[in-house]
Protein backbone atom coordinates (compact mmCIF):
# COMPACT_ATOMS: atom_id res chain seq x y z
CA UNK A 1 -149.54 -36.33 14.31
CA UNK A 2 -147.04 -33.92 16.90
CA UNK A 3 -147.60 -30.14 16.84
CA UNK A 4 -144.24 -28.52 17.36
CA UNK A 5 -144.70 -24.90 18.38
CA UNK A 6 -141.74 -23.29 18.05
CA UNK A 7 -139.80 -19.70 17.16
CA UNK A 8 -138.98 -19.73 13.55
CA UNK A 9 -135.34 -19.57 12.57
CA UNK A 10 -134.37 -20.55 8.85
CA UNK A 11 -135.27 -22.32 6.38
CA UNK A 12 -133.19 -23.64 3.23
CA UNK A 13 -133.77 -25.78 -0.20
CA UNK A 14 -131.64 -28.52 -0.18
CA UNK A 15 -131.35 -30.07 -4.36
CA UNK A 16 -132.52 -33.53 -5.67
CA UNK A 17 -129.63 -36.17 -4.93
CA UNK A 18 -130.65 -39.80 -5.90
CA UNK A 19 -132.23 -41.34 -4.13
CA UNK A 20 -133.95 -38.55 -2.09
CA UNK A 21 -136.39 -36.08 -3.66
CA UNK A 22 -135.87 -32.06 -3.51
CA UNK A 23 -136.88 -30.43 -0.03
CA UNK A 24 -136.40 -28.38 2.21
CA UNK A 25 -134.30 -27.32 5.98
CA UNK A 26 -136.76 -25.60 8.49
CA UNK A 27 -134.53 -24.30 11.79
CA UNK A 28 -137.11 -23.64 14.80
CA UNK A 29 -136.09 -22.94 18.38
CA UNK A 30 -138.29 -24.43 21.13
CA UNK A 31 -137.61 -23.90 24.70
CA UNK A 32 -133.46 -23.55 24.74
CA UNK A 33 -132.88 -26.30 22.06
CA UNK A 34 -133.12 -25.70 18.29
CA UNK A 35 -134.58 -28.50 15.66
CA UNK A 36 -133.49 -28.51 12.18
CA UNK A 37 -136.17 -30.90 10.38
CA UNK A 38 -136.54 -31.96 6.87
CA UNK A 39 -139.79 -30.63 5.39
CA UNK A 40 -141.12 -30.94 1.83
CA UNK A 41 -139.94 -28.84 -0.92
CA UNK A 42 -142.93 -26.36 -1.60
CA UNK A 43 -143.07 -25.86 2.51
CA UNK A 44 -140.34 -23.25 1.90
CA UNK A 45 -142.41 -21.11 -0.11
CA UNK A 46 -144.69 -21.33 2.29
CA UNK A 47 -142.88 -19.72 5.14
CA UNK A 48 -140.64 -17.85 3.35
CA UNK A 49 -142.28 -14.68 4.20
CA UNK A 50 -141.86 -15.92 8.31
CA UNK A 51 -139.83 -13.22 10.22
CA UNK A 52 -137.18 -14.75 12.31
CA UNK A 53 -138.27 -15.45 15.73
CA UNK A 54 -141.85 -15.38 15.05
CA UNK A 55 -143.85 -17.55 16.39
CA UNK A 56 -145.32 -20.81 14.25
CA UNK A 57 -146.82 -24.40 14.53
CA UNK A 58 -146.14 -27.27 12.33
CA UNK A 59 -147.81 -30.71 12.23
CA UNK A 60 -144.93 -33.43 12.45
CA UNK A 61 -144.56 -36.81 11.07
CA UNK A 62 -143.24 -39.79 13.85
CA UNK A 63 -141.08 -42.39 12.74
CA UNK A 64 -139.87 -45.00 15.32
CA UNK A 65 -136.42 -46.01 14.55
CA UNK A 66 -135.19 -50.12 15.32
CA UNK A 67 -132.20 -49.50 17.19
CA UNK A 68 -131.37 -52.67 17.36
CA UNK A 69 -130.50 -52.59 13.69
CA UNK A 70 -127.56 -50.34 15.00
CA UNK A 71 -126.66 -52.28 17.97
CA UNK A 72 -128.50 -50.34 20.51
CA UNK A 73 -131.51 -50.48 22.76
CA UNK A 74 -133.97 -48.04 24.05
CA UNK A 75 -136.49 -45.92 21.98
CA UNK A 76 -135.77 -43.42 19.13
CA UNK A 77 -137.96 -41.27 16.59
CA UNK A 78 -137.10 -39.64 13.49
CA UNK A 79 -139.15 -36.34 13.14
CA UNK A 80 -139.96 -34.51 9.65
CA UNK A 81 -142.18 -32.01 9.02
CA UNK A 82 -146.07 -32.36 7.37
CA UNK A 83 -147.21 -28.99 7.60
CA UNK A 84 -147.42 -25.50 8.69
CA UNK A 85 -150.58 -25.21 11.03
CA UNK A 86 -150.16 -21.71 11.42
CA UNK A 87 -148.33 -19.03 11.84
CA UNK A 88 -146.57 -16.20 10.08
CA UNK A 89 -149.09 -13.84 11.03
C-alpha cells in the first residue's frame, strides 16, 4: 500500500464499457505535477463533497508493469486508487 497526499482537484464517473467495470477519475495535484488515477465507482460519492484544493490522502494500489512485453527495459508501475484515508474535513 502507497499513501498519496495530495490537493484535491476533480473527480468524474466514467460508464461501464466491456470489458472494464463502472468507476471513477480522481485529479489530485502533488508537489507541481497532477495525477489523474482510476478509482472505484462508489469512491466518487465519497469525495464528492471535497472542495477543490483541499487537502486529502488516499491509499494506492502498485502494479509493476513487464516492459519488456512492449519492447522496453527499466521499471514501471501502474497506480489506481484503494481508498480515501482521509480528508475532506
Amino acid at each position: 500500500m502507497l499513501l498519496l497526499k495530495a490537493k484535491f482537484l476533480e473527480v468524474k464517473e466514467l460508464p461501464a464499457r466491456e470489458p472494464f467495470p463502472p468507476s471513477s477519475l480522481i485529479t489530485v495535484l502533488s508537489g507541481t505535477e497532477t495525477f489523474t488515477l482510476i478509482a472505484p465507482q462508489d469512491l466518487a460519492s465519497q469525495i464528492g463533497h471535497i472542495e477543490e484544493f483541499e487537502d486529502i490522502e488516499l491509499s494506492l494500489k502498485v502494479r509493476d508493469v513487464n516492459l519488456s512485453q512492449y519492447g522496453a527495459k527499466g521499471r514501471a508501475y501502474r497506480l489506481s486508487v484503494k481508498s480515501l484515508v482521509g480528508g475532506g474535513s
